[in-house]
C-alpha atoms as a PDB file:
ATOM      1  CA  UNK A   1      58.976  28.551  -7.676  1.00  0.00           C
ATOM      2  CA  UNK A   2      55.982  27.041  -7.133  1.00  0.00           C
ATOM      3  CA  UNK A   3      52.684  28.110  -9.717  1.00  0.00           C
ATOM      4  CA  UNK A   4      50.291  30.359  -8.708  1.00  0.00           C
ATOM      5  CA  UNK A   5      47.635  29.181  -7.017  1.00  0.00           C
ATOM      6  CA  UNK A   6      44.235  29.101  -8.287  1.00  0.00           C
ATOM      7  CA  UNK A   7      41.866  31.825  -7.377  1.00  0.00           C
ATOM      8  CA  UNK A   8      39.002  30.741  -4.745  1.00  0.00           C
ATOM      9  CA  UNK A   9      35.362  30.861  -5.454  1.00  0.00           C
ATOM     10  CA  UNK A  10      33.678  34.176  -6.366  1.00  0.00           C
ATOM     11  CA  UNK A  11      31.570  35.095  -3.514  1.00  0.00           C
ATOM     12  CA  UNK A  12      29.502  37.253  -5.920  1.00  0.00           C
ATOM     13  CA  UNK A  13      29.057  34.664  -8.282  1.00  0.00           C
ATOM     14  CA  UNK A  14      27.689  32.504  -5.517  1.00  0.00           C
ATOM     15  CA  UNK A  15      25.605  35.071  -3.827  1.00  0.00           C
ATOM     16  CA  UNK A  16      23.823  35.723  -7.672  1.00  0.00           C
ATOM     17  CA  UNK A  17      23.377  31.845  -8.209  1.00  0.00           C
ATOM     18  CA  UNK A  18      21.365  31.583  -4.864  1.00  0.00           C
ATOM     19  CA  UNK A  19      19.411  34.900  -5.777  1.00  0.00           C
ATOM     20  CA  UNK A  20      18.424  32.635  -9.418  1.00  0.00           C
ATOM     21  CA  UNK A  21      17.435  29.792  -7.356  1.00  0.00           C
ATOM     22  CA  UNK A  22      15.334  31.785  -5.337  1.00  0.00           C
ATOM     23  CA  UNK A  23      13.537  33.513  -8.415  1.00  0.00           C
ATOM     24  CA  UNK A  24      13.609  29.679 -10.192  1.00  0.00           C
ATOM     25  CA  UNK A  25      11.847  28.456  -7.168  1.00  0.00           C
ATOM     26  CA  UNK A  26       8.992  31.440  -7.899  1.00  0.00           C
ATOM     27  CA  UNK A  27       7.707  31.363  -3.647  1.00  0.00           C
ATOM     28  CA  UNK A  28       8.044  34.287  -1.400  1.00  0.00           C
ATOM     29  CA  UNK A  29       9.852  32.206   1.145  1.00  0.00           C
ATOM     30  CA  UNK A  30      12.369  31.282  -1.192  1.00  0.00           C
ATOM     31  CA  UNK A  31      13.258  34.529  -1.303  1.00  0.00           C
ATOM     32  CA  UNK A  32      12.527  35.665   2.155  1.00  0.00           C
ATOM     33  CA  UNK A  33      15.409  32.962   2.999  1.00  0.00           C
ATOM     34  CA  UNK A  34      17.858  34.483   0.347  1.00  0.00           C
ATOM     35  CA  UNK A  35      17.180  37.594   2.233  1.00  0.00           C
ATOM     36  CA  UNK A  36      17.723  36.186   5.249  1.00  0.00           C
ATOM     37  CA  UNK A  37      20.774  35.162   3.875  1.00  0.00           C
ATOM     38  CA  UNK A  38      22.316  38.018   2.216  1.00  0.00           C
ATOM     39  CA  UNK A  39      20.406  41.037   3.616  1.00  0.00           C
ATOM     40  CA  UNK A  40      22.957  44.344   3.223  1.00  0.00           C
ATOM     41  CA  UNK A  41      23.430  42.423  -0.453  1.00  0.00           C
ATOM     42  CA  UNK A  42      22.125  44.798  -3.203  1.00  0.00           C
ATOM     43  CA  UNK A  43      19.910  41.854  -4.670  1.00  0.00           C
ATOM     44  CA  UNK A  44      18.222  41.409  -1.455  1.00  0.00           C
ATOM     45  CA  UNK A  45      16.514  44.349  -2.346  1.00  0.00           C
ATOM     46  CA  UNK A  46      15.401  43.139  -5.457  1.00  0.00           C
ATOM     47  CA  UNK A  47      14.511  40.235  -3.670  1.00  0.00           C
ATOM     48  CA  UNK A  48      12.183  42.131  -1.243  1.00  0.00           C
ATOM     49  CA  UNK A  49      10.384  43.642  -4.384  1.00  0.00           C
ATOM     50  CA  UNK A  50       9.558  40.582  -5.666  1.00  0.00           C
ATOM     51  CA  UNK A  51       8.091  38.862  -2.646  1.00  0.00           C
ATOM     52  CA  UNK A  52       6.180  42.156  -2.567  1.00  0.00           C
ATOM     53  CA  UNK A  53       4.665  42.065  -5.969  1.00  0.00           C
ATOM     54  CA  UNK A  54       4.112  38.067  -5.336  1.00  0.00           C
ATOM     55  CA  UNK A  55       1.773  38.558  -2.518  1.00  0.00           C
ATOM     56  CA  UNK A  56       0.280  41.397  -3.725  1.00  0.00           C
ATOM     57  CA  UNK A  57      -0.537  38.830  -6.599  1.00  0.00           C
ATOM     58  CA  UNK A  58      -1.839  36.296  -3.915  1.00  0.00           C
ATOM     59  CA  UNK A  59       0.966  33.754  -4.802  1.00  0.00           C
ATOM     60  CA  UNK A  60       1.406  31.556  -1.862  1.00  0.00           C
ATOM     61  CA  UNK A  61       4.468  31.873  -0.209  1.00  0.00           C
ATOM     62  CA  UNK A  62       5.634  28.248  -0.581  1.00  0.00           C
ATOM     63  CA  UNK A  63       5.893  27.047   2.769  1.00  0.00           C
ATOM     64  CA  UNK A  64       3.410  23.805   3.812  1.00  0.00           C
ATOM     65  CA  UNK A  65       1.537  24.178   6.702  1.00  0.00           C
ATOM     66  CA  UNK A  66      -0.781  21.421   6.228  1.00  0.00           C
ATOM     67  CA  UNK A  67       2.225  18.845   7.757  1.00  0.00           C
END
């Protein structure tokens, strides 16, 4: 018999990395795009929040429209 084989990647796990990347990157469109992303996703939520507290604290939302 052959061994088991090894489990796949944890969707969750990857879905909760890209939410920390999106905090770590500290811009509302960071985030906007992990919502994009995952948008039923419980952290999207969270995600939401925080672009909402970040431009009610007049942080920029990290795209460049000066190019």
């Amino acid at each position: 018999m052959p061994p088991p084989a090894a489990p796949g990647p944890d969707p969750e796990r990857a879905v909760r990395e890209q939410y920390d990347l999106a905090v770590k990157a500290g811009t509302p469109a960071a985030l906007d795009l992990f919502i994009a992303r995952h948008p039923g996703h419980p952290l999207a939520q969270k995600a939401r929040d925080l672009v909402q507290r970040m431009k009610a604290d007049g942080i920029p939302d990290g795209t460049d429209s000066a190019n």
